[in-house]
Protein backbone atom coordinates (compact mmCIF):
# COMPACT_ATOMS: atom_id res chain seq x y z
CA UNK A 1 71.55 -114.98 24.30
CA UNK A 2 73.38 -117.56 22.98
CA UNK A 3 70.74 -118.74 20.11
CA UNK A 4 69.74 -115.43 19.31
CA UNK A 5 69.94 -113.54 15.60
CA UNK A 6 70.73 -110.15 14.83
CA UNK A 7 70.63 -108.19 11.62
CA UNK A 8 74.18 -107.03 10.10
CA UNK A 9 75.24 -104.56 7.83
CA UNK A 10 78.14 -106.79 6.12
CA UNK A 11 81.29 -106.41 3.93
CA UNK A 12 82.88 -109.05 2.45
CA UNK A 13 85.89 -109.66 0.42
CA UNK A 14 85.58 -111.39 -3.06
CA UNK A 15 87.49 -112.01 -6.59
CA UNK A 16 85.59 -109.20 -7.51
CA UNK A 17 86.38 -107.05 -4.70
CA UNK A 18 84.06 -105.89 -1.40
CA UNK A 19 80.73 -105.91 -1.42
CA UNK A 20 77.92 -104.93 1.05
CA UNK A 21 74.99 -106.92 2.42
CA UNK A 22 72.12 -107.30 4.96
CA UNK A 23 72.68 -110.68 6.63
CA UNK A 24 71.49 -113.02 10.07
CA UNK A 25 74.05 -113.05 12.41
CA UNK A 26 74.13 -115.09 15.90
CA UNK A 27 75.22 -113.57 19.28
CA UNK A 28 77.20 -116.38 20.21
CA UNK A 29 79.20 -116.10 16.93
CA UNK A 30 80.60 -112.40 18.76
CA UNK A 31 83.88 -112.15 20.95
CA UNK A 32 83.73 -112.68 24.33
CA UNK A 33 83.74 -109.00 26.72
CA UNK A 34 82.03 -108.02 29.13
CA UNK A 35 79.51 -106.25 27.73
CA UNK A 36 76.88 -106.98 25.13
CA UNK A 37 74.59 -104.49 23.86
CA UNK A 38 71.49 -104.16 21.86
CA UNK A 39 72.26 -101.68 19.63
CA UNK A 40 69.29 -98.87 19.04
CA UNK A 41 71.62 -96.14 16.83
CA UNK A 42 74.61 -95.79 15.61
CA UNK A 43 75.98 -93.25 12.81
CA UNK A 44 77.77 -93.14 9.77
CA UNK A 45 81.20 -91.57 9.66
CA UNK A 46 84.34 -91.42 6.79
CA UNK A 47 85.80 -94.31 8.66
CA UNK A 48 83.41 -97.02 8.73
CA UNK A 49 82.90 -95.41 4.97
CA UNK A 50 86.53 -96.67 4.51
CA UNK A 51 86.02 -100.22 6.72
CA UNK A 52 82.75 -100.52 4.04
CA UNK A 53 85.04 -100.30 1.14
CA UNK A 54 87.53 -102.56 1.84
CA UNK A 55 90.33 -99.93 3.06
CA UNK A 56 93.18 -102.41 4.98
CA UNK A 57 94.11 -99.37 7.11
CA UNK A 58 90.75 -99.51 9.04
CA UNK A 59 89.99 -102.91 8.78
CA UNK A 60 92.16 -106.30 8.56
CA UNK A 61 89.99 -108.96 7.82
CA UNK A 62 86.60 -109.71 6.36
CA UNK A 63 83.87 -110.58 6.27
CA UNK A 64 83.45 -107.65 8.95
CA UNK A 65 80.53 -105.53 10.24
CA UNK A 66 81.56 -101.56 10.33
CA UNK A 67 79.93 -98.66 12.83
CA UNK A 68 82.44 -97.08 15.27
CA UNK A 69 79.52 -95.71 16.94
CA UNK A 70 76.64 -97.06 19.03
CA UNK A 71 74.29 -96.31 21.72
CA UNK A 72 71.87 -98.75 23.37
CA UNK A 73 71.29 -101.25 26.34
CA UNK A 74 73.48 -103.41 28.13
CA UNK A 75 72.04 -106.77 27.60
CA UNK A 76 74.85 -109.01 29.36
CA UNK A 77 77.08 -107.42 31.77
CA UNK A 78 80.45 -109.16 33.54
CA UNK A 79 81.92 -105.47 34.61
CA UNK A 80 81.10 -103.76 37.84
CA UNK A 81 80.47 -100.62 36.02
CA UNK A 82 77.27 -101.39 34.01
CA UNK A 83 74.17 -103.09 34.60
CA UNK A 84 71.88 -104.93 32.38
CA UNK A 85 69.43 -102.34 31.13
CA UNK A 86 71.85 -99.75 31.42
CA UNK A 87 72.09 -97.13 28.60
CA UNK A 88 75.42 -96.72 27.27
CA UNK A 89 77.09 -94.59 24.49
CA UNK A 90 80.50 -96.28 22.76
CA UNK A 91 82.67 -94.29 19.75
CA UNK A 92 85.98 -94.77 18.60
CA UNK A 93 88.63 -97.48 20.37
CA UNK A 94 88.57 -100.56 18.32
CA UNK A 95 84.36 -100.72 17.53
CA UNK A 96 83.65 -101.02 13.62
CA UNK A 97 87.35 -101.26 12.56
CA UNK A 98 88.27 -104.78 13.58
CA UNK A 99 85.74 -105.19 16.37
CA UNK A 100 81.92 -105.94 14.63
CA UNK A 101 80.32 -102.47 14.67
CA UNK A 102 77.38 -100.88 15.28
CA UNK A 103 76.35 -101.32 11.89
CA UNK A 104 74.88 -104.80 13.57
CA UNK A 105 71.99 -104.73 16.00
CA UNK A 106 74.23 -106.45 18.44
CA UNK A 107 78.08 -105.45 19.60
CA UNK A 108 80.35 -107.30 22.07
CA UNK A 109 82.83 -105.00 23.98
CA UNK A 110 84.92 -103.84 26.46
CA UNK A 111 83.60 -102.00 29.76
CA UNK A 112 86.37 -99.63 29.13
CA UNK A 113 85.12 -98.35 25.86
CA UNK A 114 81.41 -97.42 27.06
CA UNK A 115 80.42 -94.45 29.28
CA UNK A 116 76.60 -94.21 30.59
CA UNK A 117 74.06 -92.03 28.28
CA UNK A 118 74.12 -89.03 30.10
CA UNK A 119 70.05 -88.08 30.78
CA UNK A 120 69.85 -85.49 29.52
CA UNK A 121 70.24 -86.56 25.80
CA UNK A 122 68.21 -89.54 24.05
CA UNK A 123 69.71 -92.23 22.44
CA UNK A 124 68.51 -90.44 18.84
CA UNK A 125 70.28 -87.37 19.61
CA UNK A 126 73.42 -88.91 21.08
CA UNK A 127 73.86 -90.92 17.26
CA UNK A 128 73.06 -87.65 15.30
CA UNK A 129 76.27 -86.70 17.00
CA UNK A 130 78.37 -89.28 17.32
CA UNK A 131 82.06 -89.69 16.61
CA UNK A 132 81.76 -86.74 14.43
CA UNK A 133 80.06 -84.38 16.59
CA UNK A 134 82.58 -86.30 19.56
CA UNK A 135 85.41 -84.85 17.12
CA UNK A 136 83.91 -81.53 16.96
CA UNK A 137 83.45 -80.89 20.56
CA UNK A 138 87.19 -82.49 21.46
CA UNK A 139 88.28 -79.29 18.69
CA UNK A 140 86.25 -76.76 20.62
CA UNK A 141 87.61 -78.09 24.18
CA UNK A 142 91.06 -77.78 23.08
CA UNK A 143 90.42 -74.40 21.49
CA UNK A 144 88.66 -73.40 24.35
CA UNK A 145 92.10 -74.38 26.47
CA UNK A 146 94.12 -72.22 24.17
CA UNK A 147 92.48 -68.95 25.01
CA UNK A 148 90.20 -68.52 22.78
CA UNK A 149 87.19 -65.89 23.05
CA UNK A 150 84.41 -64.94 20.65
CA UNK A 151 85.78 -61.22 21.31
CA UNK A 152 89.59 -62.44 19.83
CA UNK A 153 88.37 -62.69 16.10
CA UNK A 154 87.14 -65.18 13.83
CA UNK A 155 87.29 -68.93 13.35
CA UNK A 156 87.19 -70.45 9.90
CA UNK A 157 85.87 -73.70 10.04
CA UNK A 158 86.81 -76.08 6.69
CA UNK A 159 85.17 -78.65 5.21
CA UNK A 160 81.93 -77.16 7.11
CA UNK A 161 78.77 -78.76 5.70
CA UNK A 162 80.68 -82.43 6.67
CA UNK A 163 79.37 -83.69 10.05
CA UNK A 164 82.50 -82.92 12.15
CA UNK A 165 82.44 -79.07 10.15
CA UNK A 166 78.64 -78.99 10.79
CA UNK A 167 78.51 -79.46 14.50
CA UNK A 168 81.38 -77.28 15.01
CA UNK A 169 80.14 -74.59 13.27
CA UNK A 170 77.13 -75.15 15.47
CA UNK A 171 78.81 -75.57 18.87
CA UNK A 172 81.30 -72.40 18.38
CA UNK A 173 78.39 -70.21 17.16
CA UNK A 174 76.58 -71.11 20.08
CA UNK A 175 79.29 -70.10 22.65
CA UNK A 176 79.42 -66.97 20.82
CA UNK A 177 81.68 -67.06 18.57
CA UNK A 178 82.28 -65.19 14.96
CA UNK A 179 82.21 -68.88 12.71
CA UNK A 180 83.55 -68.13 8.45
CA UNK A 181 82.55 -71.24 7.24
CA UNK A 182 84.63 -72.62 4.23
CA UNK A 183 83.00 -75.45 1.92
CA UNK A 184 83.11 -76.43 -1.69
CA UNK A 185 79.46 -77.00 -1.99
CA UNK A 186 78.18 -73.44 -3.45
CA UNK A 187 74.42 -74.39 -2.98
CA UNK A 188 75.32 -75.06 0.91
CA UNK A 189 75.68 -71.45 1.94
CA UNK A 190 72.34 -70.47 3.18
CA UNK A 191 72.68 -74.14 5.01
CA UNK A 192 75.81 -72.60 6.58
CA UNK A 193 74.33 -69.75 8.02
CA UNK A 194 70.95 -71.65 9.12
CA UNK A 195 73.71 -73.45 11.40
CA UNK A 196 75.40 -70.04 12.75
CA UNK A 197 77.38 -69.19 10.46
CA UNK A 198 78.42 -65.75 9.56
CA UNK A 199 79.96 -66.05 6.58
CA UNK A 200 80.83 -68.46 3.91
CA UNK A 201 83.83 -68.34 1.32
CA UNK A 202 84.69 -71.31 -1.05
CA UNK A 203 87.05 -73.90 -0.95
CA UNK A 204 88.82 -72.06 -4.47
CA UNK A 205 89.89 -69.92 -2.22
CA UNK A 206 92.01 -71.55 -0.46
CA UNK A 207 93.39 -74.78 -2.75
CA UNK A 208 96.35 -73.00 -4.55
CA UNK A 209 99.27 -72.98 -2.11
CA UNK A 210 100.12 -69.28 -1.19
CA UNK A 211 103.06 -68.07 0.74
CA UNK A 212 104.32 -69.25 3.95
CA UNK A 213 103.33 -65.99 6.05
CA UNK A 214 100.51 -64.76 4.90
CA UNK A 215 97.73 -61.63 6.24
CA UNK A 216 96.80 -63.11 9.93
CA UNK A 217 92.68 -63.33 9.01
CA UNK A 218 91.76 -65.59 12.01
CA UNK A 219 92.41 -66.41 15.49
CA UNK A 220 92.21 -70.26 14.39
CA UNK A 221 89.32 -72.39 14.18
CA UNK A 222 88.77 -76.68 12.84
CA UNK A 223 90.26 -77.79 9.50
CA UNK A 224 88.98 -81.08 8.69
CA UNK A 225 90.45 -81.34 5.01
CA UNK A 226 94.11 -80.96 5.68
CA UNK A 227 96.53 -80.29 2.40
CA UNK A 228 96.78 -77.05 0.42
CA UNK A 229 93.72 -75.52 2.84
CA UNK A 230 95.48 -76.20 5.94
CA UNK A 231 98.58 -74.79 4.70
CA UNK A 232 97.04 -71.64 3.84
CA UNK A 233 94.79 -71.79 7.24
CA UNK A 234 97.98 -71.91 8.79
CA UNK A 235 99.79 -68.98 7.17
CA UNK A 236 96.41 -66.82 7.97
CA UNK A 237 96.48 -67.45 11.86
CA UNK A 238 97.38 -64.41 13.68
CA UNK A 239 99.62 -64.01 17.18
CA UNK A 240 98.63 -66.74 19.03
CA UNK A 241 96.33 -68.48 17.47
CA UNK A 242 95.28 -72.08 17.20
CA UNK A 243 94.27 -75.18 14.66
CA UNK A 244 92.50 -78.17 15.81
CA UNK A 245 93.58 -80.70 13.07
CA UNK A 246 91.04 -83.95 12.12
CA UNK A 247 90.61 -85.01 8.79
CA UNK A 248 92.29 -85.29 5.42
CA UNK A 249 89.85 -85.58 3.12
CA UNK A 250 91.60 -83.25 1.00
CA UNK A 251 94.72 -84.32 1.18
CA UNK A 252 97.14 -86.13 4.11
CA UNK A 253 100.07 -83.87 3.02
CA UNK A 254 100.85 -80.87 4.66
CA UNK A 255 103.35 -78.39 2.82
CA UNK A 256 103.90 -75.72 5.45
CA UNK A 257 107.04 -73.51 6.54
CA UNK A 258 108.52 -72.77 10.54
CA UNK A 259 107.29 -68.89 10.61
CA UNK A 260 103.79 -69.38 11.32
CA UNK A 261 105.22 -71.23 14.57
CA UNK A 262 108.24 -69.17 15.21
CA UNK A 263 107.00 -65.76 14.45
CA UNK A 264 103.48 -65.37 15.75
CA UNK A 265 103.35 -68.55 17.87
CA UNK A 266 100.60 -70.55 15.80
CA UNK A 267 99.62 -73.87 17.19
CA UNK A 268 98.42 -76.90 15.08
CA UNK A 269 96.50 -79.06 17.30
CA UNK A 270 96.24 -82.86 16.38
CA UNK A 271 92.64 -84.56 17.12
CA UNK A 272 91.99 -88.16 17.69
CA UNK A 273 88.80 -88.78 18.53
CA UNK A 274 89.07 -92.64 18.54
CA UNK A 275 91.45 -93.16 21.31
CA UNK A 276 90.57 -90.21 23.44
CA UNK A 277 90.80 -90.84 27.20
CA UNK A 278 87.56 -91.86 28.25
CA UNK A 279 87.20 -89.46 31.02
CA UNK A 280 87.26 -86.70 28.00
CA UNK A 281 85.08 -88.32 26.14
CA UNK A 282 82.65 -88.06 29.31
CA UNK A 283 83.21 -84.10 29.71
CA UNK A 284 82.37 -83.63 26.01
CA UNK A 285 79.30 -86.00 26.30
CA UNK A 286 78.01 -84.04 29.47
CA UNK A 287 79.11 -80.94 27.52
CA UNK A 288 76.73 -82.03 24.51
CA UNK A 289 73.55 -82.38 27.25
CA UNK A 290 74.51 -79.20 28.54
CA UNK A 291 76.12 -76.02 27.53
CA UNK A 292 76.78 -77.12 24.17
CA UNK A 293 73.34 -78.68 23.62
CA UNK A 294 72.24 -77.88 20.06
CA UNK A 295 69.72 -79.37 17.93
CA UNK A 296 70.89 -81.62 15.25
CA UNK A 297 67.52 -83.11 13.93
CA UNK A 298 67.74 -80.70 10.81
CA UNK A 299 70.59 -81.95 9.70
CA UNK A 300 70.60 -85.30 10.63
CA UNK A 301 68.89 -87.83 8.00
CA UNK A 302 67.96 -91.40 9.02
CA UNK A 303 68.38 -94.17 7.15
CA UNK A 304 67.57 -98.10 7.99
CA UNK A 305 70.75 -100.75 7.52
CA UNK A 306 68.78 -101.62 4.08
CA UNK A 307 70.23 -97.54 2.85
CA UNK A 308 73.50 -98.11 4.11
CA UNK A 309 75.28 -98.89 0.70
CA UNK A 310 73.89 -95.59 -0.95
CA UNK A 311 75.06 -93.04 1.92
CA UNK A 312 78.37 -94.85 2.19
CA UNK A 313 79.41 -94.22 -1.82
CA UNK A 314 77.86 -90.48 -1.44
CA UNK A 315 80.36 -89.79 1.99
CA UNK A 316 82.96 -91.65 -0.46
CA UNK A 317 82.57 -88.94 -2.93
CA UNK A 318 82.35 -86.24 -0.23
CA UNK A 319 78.35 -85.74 -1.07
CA UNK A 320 77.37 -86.02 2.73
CA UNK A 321 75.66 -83.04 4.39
CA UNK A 322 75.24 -83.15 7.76
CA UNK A 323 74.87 -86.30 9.46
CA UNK A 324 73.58 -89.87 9.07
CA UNK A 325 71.90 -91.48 11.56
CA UNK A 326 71.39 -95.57 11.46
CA UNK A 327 68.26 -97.04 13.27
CA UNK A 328 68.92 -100.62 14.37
CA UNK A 329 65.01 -100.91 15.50
């Protein structure tokens, strides 16, 4: 393995600032772990969006190869738990931020961060889900844990035609429930609904900060945006209910008040989908080729290491719909 090349999906740092290129790496330039993988598919999420772009806060030092996703076959194993020729799924930990990503046809890595491919799902379908659908499903599971039932009212879903809103609007629809998507994209709502949705408002509804306790519309649901949204998402929650929180692509402020908590008992539930225990990442996997199993292909585009550049400024600008799948073949 030592001699062989792989192809790369590369950011490097200039006087000019980062750019993005296709390049030859070797094998035997990658860390030493116990496992190394031949990468078939990984997917594109905000982070390795941010890693692309230069942003310190993902990634330290460059030149550096994003993906914090991949799924493929254990080449080289020194861990009891895999075997060469194993299938194996990896998201989140340290892969694509300052560990070479999947955004390279081979990864070096840590036993610890891989579970097996469950059978029931193909490496394709795993990547049209990936850390994004992983994110969605670790939502559901906690709202699931907080009582929530399709017959308690709806969920409002933000930032819904993203990939994490997408699959969750998919996944909660599917276990029944009543899904209000909210997205700024007017042209998306018949895309919405084609996913389960039963309604759709716009994101002008909800950016002007309201009042602290407001009408209780919804027994909770996913915000992915955070600011002004989640502040009002809060303040509409009704006895009981619960927010899984996961993204700020609105905003990372949060201006909120104590009486949504004190007086009807709201819950804001904090996601982090990269260092989830691995054992949870397993349930939502198995989850994904069972009960939850829902098919992604429509809304899953996939693009070749040679597109990369292109989907990364549009999930910059918050243009992405759905999800992006990356074919290392």
């Amino acid at each position: 393995m030592e001699d062989t090349k792989y192809k790369a999906f590369v950011t490097k740092e200039s006087d000019s600032g980062f750019s993005n290129s296709i390049e030859n790496l070797s094998v035997a330039d990658l860390k030493d772990n116990d496992l190394i993988v031949k990468v078939s598919y990984s997917s594109l999420n905000y982070k390795d969006a941010l890693s692309a772009s230069g942003n310190r806060g993902v990634t330290r030092e460059y030149p550096h190869t994003p993906g914090i996703d991949a799924v493929g076959e254990v080449i080289e194993s020194n861990s009891s738990d895999f075997k060469s020729g194993e299938k194996i799924i990896v998201t989140g930990y340290d892969l694509g931020m300052n560990t070479f990503g999947g955004f390279g046809q081979y990864i070096s890595i840590s036993a610890n961060w891989a579970i097996p491919l469950p059978k029931k799902l193909s490496e394709a379908e795993a990547m049209s889900i990936g850390t994004a659908g992983l994110t969605a499903g670790l939502c559901v599971r906690k709202l699931l844990m907080n009582d929530f039932t399709p017959d308690s009212g709806n969920v409002l879903v933000t930032g819904a035609s993203g990939g994490v809103g997408s699959v969750a609007v998919m996944v909660l629809s599917k276990l029944g429930f009543k899904v209000v998507a909210l997205t700024g994209k007017k042209d998306q709502a018949d895309y919405l609904e084609s996913l389960g949705a039963s309604s759709v408002i716009m994101r002008s509804e909800m950016e002007e900060q309201g009042k602290p306790l407001q009408k209780g519309i919804y027994q909770g649901g996913v915000d992915t945006v955070g600011g002004n949204i989640l502040s009002n998402f809060i303040s509409q929650t009704s006895q009981r209910g619960a927010i899984t929180c996961c993204g700020n692509v609105a905003s990372d402020k949060l201006q909120t008040s104590v009486f949504p908590f004190i007086l009807r008992g709201v819950a804001l539930i904090g996601i982090d989908s990269a260092e989830s225990l691995l054992e949870v990442k397993k349930e939502i996997w198995n989850n994904f080729s069972n009960d939850w199993k829902i098919d992604l292909e429509k809304i899953t585009k996939e693009v070749r290491l040679e597109s990369l550049s292109e989907e990364v400024d549009k999930i910059l600008k918050g243009e992405q719909i759905g999800r992006i799948r990356v074919n290392l073949g």
